[in-house]
Protein backbone atom coordinates (compact mmCIF):
# COMPACT_ATOMS: atom_id res chain seq x y z
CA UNK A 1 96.36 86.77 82.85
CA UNK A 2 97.95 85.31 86.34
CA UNK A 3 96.61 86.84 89.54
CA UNK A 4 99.74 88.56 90.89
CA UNK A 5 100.43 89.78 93.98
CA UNK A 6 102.12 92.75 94.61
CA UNK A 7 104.00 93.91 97.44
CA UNK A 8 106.37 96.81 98.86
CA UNK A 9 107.72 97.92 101.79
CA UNK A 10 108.70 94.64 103.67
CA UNK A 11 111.22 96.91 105.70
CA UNK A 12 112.56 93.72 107.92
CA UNK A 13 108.83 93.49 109.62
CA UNK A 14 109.46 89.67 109.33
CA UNK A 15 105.91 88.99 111.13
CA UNK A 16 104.14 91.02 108.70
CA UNK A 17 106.12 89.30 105.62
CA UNK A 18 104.76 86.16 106.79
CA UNK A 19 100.99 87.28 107.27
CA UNK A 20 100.79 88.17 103.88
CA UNK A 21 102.31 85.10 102.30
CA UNK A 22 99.97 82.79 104.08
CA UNK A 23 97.55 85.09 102.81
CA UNK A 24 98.78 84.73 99.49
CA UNK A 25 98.76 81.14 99.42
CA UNK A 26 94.84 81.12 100.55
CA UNK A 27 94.67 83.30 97.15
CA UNK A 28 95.71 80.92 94.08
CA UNK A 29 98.15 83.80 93.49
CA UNK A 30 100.57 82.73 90.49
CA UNK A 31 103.34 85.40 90.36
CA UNK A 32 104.24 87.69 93.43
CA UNK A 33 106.16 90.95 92.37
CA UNK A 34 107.88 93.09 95.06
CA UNK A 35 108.30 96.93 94.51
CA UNK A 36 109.56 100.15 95.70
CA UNK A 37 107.56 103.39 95.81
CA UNK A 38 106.98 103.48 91.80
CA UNK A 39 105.28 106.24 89.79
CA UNK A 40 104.71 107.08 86.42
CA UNK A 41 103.97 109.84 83.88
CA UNK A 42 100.62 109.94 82.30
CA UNK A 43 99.11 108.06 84.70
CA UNK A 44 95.73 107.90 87.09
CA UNK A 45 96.59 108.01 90.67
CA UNK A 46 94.44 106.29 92.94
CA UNK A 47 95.25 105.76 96.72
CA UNK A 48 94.29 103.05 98.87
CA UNK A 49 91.22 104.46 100.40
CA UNK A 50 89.77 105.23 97.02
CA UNK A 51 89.90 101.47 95.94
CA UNK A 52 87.47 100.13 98.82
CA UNK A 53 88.66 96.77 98.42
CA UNK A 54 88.19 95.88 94.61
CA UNK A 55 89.02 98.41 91.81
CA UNK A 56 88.14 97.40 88.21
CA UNK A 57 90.26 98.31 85.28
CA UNK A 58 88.79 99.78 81.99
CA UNK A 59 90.72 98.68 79.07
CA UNK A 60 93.58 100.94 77.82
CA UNK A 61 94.01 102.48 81.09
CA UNK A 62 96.76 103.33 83.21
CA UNK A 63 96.38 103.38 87.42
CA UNK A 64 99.05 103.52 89.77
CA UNK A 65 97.69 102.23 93.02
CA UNK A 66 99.03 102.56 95.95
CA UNK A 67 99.38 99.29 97.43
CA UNK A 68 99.87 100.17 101.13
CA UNK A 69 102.81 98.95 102.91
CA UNK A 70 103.21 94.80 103.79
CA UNK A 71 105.87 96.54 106.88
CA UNK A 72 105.80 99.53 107.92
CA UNK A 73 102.23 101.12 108.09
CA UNK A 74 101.71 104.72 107.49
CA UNK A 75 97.78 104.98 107.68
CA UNK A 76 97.37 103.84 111.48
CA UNK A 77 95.81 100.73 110.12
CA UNK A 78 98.62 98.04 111.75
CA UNK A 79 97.86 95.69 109.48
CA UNK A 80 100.21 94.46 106.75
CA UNK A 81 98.93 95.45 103.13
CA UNK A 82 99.59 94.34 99.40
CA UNK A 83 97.15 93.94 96.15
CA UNK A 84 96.15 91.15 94.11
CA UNK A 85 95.97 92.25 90.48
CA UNK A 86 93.43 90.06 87.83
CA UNK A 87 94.76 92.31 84.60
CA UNK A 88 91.26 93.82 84.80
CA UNK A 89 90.63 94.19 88.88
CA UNK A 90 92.94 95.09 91.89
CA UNK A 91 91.79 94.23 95.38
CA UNK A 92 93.30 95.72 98.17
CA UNK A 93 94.23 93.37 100.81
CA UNK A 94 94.86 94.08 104.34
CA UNK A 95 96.17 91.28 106.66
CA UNK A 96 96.12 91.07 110.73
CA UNK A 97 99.42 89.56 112.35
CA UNK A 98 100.85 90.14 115.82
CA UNK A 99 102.60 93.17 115.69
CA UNK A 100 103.62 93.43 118.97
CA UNK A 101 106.55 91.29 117.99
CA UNK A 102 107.60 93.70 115.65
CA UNK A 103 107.21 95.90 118.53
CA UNK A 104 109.47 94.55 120.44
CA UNK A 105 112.01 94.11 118.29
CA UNK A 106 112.10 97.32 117.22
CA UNK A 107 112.74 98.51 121.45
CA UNK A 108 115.44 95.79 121.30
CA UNK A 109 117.32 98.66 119.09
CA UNK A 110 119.18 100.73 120.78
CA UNK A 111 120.28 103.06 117.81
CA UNK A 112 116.57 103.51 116.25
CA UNK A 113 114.08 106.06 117.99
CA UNK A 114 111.23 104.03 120.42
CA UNK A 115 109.02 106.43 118.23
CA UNK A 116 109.33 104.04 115.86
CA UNK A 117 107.56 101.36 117.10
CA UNK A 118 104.94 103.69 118.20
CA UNK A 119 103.77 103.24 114.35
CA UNK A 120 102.49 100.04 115.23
């Protein structure tokens, strides 16, 4: 199998979306899927903080990871997340970019709540 990397929740954070595709590049990554918040029946659930960076897969079984958010964190760690899947390990990655031009940007809006940015 490829190693594929999988991301979600790009959510217009430009400076983020970049981080992780040099990072992906520095990977040997063949395929990269992006995703929405997915979940399915008769499956394991396993968060982010229960993978500690590589998770290996048993044959025959189902996870659902959650692959953290390449955008918009929600763990007060401001870096930009996504996975790189083997078919029998995920490893989470988490990738440093300047956020404070997300920042910014997001004060630059009028219409959206400055709480927002406070996320970063």
């Amino acid at each position: 199998m490829d190693k594929i990397a999988i991301i979600s929740n790009i959510c217009g954070n430009l400076e983020a979306f970049a981080a992780v595709l040099e990072d992906i590049k520095q990977h040997e990554i063949e395929l990269i899927y992006c995703l929405g918040n997915i979940l399915t029946e008769k499956a394991k659930w396993y968060s982010s903080k229960d993978i500690n960076d590589v998770w290996k897969c048993r044959e025959e079984e189902k996870i659902i990871c959650d692959i953290g958010s390449v955008g918009q964190p929600r763990n007060k760690d401001f870096r930009a997340c996504y996975v790189i899947f083997t078919g029998q390990e995920i490893t989470y990655r988490c990738v440093s970019y300047d956020y404070s031009v997300t920042q910014k940007k997001l004060h630059r809006i009028r219409s959206l709540d400055n709480n927002f940015a406070k996320c970063f």
